[in-house]
Protein backbone atom coordinates (compact mmCIF):
# COMPACT_ATOMS: atom_id res chain seq x y z
CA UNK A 1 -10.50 43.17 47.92
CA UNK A 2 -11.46 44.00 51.62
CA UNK A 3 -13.35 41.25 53.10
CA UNK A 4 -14.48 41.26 56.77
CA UNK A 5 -15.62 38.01 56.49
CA UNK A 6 -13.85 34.93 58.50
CA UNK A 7 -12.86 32.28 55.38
CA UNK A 8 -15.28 29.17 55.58
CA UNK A 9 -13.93 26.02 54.16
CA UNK A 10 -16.59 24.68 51.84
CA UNK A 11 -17.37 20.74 52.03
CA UNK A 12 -15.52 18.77 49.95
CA UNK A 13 -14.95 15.70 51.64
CA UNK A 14 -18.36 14.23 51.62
CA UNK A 15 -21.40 15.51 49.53
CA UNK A 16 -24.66 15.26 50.53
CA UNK A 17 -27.04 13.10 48.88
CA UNK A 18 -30.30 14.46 48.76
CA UNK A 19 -31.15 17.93 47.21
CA UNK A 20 -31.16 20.98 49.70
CA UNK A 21 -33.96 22.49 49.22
CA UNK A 22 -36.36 23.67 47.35
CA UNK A 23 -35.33 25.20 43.89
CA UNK A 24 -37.93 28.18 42.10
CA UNK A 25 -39.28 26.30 38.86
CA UNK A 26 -39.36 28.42 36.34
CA UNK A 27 -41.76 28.58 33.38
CA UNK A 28 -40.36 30.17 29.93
CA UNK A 29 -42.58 31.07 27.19
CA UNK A 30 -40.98 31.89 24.61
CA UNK A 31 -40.20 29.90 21.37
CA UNK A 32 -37.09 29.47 19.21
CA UNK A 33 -36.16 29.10 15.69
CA UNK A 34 -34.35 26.18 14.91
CA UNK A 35 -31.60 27.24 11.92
CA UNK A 36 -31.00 24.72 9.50
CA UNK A 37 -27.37 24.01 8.15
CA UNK A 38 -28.62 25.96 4.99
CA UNK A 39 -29.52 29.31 7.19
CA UNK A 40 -33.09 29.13 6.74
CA UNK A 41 -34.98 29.04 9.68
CA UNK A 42 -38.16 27.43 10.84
CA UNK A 43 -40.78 28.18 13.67
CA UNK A 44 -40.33 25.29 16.58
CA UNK A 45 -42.16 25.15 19.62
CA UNK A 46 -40.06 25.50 22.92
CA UNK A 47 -42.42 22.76 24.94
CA UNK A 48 -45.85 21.73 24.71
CA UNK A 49 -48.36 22.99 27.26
CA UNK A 50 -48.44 20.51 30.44
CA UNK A 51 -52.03 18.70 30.90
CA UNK A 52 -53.03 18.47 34.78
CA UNK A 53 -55.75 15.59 35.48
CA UNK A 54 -58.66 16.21 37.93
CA UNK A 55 -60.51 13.57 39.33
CA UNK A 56 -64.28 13.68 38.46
CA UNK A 57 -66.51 14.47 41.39
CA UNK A 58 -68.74 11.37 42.80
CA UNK A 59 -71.98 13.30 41.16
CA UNK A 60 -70.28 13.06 37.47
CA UNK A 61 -69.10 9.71 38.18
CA UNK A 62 -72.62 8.52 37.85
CA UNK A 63 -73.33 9.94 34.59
CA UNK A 64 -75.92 12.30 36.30
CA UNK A 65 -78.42 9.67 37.63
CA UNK A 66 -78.85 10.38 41.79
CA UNK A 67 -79.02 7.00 42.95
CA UNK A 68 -82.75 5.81 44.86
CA UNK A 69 -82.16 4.57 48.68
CA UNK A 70 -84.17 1.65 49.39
CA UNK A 71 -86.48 1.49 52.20
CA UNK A 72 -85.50 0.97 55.41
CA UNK A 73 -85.28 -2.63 56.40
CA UNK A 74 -87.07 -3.90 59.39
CA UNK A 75 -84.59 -6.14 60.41
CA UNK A 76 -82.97 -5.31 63.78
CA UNK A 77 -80.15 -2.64 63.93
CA UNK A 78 -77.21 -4.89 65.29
CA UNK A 79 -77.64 -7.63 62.84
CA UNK A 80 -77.46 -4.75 60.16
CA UNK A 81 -74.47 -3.31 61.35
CA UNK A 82 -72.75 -6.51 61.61
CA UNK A 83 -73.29 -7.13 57.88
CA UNK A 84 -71.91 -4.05 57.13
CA UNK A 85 -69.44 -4.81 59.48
CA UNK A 86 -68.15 -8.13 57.60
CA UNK A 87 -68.21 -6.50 53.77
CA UNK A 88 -65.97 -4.10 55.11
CA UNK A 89 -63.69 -6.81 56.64
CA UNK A 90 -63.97 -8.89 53.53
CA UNK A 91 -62.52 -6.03 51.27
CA UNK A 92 -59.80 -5.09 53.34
CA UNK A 93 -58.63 -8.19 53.72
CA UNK A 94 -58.95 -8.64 49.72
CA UNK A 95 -57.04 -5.61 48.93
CA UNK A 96 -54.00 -6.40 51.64
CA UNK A 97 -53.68 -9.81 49.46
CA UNK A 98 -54.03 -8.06 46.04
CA UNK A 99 -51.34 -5.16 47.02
CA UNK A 100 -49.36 -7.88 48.61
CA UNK A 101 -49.21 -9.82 45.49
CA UNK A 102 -48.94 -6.69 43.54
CA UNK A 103 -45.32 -5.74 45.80
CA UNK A 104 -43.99 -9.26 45.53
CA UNK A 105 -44.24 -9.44 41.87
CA UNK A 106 -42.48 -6.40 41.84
CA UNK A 107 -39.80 -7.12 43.72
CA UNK A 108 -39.79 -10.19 41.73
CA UNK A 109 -39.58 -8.19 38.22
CA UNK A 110 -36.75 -5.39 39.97
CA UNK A 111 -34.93 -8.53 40.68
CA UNK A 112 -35.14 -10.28 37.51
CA UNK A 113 -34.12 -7.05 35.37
CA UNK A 114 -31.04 -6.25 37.33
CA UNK A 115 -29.75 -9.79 36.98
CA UNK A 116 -30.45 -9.86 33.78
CA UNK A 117 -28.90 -6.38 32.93
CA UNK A 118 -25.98 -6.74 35.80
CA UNK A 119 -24.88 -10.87 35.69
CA UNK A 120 -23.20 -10.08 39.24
CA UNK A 121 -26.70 -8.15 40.55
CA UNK A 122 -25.04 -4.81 40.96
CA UNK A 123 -26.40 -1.67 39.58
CA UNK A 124 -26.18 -1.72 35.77
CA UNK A 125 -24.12 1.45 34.30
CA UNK A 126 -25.65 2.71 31.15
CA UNK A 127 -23.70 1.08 28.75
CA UNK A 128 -24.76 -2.41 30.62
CA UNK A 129 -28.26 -1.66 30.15
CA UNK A 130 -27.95 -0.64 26.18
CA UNK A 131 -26.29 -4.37 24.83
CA UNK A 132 -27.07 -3.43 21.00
CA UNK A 133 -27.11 0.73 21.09
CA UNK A 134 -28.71 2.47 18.49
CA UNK A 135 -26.33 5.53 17.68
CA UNK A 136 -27.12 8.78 16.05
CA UNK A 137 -27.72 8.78 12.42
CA UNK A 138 -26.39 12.14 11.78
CA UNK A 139 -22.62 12.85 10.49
CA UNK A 140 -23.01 16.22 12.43
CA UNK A 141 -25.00 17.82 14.87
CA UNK A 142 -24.52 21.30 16.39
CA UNK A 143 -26.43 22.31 19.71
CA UNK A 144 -26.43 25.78 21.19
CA UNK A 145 -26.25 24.80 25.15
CA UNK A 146 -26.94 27.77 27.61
CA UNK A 147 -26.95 27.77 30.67
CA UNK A 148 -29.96 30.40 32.30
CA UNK A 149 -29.00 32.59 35.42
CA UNK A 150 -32.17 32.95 37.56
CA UNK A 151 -30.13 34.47 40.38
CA UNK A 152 -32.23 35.84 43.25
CA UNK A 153 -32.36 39.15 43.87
CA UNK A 154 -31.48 40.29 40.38
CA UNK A 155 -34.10 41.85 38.48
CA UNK A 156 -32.65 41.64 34.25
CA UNK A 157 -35.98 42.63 32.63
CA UNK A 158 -36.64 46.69 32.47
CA UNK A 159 -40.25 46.14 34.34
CA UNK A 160 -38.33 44.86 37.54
CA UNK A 161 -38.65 40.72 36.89
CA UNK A 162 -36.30 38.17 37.12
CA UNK A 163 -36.28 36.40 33.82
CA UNK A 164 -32.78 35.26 33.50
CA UNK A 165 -29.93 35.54 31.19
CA UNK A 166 -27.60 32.87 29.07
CA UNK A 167 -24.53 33.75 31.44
CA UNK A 168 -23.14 30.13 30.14
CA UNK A 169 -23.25 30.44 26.28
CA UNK A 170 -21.56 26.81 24.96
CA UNK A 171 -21.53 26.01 21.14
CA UNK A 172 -21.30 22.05 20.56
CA UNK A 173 -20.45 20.67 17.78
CA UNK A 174 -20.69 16.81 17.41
CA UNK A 175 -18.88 15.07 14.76
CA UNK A 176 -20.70 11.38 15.20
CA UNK A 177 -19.14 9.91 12.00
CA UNK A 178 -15.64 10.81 13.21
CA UNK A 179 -16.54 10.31 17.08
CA UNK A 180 -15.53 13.68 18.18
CA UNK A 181 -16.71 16.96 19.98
CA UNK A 182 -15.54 20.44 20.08
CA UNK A 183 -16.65 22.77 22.69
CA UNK A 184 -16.82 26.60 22.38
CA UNK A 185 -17.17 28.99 24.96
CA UNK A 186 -18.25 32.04 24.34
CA UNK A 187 -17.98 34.38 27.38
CA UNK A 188 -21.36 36.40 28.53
CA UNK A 189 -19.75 40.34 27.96
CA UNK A 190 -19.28 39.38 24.48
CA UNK A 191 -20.58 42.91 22.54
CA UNK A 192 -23.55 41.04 20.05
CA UNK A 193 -23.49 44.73 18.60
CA UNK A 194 -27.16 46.44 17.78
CA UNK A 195 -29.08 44.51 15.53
CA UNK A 196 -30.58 42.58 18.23
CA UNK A 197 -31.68 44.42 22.00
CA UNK A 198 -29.52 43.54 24.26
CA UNK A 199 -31.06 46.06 27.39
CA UNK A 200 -28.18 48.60 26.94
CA UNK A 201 -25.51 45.99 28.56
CA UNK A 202 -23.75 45.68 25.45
CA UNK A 203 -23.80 42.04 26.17
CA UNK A 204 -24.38 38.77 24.60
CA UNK A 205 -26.17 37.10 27.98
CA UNK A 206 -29.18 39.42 27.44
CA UNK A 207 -29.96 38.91 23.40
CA UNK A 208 -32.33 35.79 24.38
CA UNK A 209 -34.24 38.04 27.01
CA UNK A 210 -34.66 41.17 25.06
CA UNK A 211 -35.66 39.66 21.59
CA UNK A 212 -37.23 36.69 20.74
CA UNK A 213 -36.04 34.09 23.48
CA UNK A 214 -33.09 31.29 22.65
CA UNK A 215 -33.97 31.29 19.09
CA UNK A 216 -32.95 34.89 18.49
CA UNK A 217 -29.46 34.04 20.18
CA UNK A 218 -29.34 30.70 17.89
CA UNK A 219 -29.96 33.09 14.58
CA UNK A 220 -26.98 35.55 16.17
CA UNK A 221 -24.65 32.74 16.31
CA UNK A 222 -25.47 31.85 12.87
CA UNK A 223 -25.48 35.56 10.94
CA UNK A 224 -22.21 36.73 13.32
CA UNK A 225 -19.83 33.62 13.35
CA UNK A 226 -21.36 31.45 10.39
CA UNK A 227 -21.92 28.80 13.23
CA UNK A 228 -25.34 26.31 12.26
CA UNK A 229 -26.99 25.78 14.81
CA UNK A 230 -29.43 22.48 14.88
CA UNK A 231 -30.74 22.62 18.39
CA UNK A 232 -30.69 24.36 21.38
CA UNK A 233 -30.43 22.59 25.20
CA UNK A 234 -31.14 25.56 28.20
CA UNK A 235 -30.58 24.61 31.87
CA UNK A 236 -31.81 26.49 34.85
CA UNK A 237 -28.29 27.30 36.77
CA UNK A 238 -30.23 26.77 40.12
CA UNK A 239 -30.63 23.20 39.29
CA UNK A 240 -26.58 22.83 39.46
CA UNK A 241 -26.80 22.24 43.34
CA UNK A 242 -29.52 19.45 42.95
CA UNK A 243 -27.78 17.60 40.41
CA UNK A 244 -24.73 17.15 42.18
CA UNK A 245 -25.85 16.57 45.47
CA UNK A 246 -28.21 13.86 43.15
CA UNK A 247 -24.88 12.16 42.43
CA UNK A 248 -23.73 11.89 45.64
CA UNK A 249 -21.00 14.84 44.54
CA UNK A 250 -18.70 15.19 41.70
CA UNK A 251 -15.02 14.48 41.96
CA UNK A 252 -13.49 17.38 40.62
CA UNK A 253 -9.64 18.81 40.54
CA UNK A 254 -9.14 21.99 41.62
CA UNK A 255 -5.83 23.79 39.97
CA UNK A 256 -5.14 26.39 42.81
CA UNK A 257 -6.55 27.84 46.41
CA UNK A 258 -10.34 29.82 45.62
CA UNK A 259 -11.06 32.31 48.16
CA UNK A 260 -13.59 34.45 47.50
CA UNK A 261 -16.26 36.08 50.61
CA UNK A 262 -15.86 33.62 53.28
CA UNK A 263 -15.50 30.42 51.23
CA UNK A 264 -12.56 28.80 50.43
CA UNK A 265 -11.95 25.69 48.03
CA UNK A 266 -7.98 24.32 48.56
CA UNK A 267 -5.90 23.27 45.91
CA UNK A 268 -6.33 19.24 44.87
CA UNK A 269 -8.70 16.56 44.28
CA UNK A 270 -11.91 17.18 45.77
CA UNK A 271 -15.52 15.64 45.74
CA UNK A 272 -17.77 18.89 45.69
CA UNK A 273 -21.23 19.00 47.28
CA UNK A 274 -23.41 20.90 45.61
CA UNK A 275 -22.97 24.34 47.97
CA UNK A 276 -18.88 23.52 47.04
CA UNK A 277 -19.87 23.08 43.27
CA UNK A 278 -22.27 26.22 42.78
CA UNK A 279 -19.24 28.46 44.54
CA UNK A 280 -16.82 26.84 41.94
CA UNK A 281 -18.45 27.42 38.85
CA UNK A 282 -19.75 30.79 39.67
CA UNK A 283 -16.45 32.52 41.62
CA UNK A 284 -14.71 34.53 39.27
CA UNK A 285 -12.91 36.32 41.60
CA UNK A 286 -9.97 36.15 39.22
CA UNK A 287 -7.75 38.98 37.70
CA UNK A 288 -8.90 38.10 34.31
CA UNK A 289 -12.35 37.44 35.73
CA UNK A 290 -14.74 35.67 33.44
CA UNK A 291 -12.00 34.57 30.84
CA UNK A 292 -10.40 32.73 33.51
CA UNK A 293 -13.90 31.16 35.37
CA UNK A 294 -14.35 30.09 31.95
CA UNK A 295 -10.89 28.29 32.30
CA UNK A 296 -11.44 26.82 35.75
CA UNK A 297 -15.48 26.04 34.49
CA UNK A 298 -14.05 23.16 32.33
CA UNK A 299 -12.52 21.30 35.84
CA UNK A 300 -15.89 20.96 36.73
CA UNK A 301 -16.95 19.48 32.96
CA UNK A 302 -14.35 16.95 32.96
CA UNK A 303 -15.46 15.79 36.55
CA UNK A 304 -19.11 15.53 35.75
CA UNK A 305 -18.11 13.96 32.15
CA UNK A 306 -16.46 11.62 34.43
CA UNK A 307 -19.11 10.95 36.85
CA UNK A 308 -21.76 10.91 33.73
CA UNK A 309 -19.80 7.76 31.99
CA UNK A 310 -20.36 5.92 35.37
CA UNK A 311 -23.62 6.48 35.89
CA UNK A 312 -26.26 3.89 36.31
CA UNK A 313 -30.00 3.27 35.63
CA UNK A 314 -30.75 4.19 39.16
CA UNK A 315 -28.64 7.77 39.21
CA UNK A 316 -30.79 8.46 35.82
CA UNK A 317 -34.18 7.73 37.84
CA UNK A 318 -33.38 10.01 40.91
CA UNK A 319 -32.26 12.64 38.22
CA UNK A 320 -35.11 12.60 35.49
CA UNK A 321 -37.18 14.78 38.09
CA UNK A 322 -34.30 17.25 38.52
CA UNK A 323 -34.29 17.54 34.45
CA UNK A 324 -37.94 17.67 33.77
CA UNK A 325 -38.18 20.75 35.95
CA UNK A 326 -35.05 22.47 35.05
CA UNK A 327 -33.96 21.40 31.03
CA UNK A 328 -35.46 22.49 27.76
CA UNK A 329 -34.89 21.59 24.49
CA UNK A 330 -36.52 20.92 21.30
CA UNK A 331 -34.14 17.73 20.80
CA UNK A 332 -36.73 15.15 19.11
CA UNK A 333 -36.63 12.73 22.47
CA UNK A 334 -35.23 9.79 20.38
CA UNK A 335 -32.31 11.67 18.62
CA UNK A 336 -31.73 12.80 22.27
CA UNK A 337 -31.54 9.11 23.67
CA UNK A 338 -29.40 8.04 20.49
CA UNK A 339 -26.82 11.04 20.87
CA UNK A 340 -26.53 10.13 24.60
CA UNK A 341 -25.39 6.70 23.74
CA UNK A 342 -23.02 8.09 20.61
CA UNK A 343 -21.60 10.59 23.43
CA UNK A 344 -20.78 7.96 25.79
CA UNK A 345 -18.25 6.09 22.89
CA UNK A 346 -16.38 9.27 22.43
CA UNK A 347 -12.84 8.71 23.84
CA UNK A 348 -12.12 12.16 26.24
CA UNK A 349 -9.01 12.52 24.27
CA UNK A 350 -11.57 13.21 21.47
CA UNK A 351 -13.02 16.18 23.40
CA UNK A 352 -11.93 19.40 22.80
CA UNK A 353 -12.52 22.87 24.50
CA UNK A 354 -11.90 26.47 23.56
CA UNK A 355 -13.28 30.03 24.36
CA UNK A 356 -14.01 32.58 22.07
CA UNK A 357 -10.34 35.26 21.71
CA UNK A 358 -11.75 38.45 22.77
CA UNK A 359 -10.26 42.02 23.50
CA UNK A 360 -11.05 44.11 26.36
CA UNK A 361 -13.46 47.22 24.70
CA UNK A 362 -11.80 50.42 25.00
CA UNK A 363 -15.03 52.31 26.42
CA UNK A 364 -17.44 51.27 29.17
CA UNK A 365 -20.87 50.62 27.26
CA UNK A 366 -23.94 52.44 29.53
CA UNK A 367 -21.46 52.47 32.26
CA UNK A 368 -20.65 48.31 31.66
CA UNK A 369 -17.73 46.88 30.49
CA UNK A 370 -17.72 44.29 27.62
CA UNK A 371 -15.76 42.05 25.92
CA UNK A 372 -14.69 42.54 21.70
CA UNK A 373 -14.04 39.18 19.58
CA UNK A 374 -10.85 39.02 17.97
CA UNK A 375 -12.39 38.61 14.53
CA UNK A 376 -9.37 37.49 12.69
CA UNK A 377 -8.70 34.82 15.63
CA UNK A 378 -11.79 33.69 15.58
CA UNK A 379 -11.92 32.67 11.87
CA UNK A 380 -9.24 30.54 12.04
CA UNK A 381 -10.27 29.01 15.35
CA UNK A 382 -13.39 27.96 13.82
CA UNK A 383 -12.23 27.20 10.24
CA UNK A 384 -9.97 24.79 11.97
CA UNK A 385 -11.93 22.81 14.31
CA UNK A 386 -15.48 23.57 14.21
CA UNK A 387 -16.06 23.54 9.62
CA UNK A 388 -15.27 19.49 9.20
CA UNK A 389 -18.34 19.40 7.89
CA UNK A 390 -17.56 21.65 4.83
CA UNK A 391 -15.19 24.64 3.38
CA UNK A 392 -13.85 27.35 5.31
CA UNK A 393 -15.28 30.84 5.74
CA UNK A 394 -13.33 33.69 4.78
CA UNK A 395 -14.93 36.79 6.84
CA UNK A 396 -17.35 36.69 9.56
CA UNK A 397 -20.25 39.11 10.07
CA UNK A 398 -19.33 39.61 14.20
CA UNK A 399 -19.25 43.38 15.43
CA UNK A 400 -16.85 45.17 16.74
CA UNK A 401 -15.81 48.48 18.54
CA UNK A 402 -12.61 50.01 19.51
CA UNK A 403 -10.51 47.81 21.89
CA UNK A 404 -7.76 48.05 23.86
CA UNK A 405 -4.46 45.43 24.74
CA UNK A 406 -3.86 41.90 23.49
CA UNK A 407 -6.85 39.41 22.72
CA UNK A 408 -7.07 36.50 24.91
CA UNK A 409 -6.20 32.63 23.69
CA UNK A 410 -8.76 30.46 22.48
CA UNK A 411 -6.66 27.93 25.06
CA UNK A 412 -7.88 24.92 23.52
CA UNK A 413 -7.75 22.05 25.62
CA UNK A 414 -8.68 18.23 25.53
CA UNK A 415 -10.64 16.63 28.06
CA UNK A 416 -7.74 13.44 28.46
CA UNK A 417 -5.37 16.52 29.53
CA UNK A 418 -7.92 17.78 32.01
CA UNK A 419 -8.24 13.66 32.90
CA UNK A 420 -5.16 13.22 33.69
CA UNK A 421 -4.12 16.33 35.73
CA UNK A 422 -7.04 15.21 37.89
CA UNK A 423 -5.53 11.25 37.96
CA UNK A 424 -2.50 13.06 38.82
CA UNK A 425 -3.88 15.13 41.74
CA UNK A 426 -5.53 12.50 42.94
CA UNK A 427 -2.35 10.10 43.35
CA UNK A 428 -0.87 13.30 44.77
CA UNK A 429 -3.23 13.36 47.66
């Protein structure tokens, strides 16, 4: 590839610690199905409509009645004012004392909880702060996370709009009673074939916008790969910048050299700023080109699993904004909070990632190319590690169309690898 451009090095020494800028919230309407383990499927709401207070004007504040003046006193005009004069110093002064009180029983409370929670006074981590957890209930939970590409200056809807596609399509399933979880990645040009609209790509990324939002891409995983799915989590990909600048950066280990327009990442252990973390994630300037972003993607999970585990109460208070505006989900909030503190007992040797095998279509589709799954590798992949739960399936229901080459590997991979080639390129620098 020609490139004009002089390299850049991006930032990975430091990271900043305050957002950027100012991220475009977006505002999703549409409402998924949840599917149960049994394949039925239910209407659930994707959020509930946001109430916005107004403060009632001073004429409704007194229910209506206009208030009589009194006459005007006779009383000369200085000695009134001077009255007036000493009420108003009289409530100023009480309200100085009441908000001083008010910020040194704060302080006071701040102090007490993080001595009680930290017995040296030091932030508390998240695991300091939950002393008797309360862990998930469930033996297995399966959540359908997707990652939404708002990407500026890319219209994906037919009337010219910008309402993003699932570029990042991540099946989850959670094994709580055996305290293990197994990733699968399933790459965007996947062909979802033509019982849902897909906008003439041909591709899996644009079954959520075309149909019936995340729900119709929840009953696709279901029908095609016999996959349950019990929730869904979707995150605004332009909140990836704020959350790791929010951290402070991620330490992350980068296999090999990235060069890709003007911006270079070198080879090593390196704490990304958010600018440094968006280019990772996203380059996939690669000869394989998704497959392998996919690949490199899961350097950038194992750091921010990492980073996640050491977290404390005060990194979850500057982030809860971030996640408000960016994450939905129709995760009941307390099953959420439990299966936070079940994920944070699961050993990383425990964690296991894979993609989906898929073969390289032997036609452009509307001018596009697209990805095939390798049926037959894909049953056994997920008769093997994602069916603990019950028997194996004998045939799936994906689609497929002529293809050319070899199918990719599923590469499966555990996080403790991915932990300690990062240890190791971190002694090594």
């Amino acid at each position: 590839m020609n490139d004009s451009h002089q390299h850049r090095k991006l930032n990975t020494s430091s990271a900043s610690h305050g957002a950027s800028g100012t991220s475009r919230s977006s505002t999703g309407s549409s409402t998924g199905r949840k599917i149960n383990r049994s394949g039925a499927s239910s209407a659930s709401s994707s959020g509930a409509a946001r109430n916005v207070y107004r403060a009632p004007s001073p004429a409704a504040s007194s229910s209506g009645r206009t208030a009589s003046r009194p006459a005007a006193a006779h009383a000369p005009a200085p000695r009134r004012r001077k009255k007036k004069r000493g009420v108003l110093k009289t409530v100023l002064i009480s309200l100085c004392c009441f908000f001083g009180v008010l910020a040194v029983g704060l302080f006071g409370l701040y102090q007490w909880v993080v001595r009680s929670i930290s017995p040296e006074g030091g932030n508390p981590t998240i695991n300091e702060i939950i002393n008797t957890p309360t862990e998930y209930k469930g033996d297995v939970v399966n959540v359908l996370v997707c990652g939404i590409d708002y990407e500026e200056g890319r219209a994906y809807s037919g009337d010219g709009s910008n309402d993003g596609m699932t570029d990042m399509i991540m099946y989850v399933n959670f094994d709580v009673a055996n305290h293990k979880i197994n990733m699968l990645q399933i790459p965007r040009d996947t062909y979802p074939g033509e019982e849902y609209k897909h906008g003439n790509t041909g591709k899996i990324n644009a079954v959520a916008l075309h149909n019936d939002g995340i729900g119709s891409l929840m009953e696709l995983i279901y029908e095609q790969y016999k996959l349950p799915v019990d929730y869904y989590v979707t995150i605004d990909m332009q909140s990836l910048k704020e959350i790791v600048d929010l951290f402070g950066g991620i330490e992350v280990y980068i296999p090999k050299d990235i060069s890709y327009k003007g911006s270079t990442l070198e080879q090593g252990y390196r704490n990304l700023d958010g600018e440094a973390a968006e280019f990772f994630v996203r380059n996939r300037n690669y000869a394989q080109a998704d497959i392998a972003r996919l690949d490199m993607q899961r350097y950038f999970y194992q750091g921010l699993f990492a980073r996640i585990r050491t977290a404390t109460v005060w990194d979850l208070a500057k982030l809860a904004p971030v996640a408000l505006k960016y994450v939905e989900t129709n995760i009941p909030m307390d099953e959420l909070i439990s299966m936070g503190v079940s994920f944070l007992k699961v050993d990383s040797a425990n964690i296991m990632m894979c993609k989906l095998p898929t073969y390289s279509a032997a036609q452009r589709y509307n001018d596009q190319s697209h990805l095939i799954c390798d049926v037959a590798k894909t049953t056994d992949l997920l008769n093997e590690y994602f069916r603990t739960y019950g028997g194996p399936v004998d045939q799936l229901d994906v689609p497929t169309l002529a293809t050319v080459g070899e199918s990719t590997d599923p590469n499966v991979q555990y996080m403790g690898q991915l932990d300690t080639e990062a240890e190791t390129g971190q002694a090594a620098g």
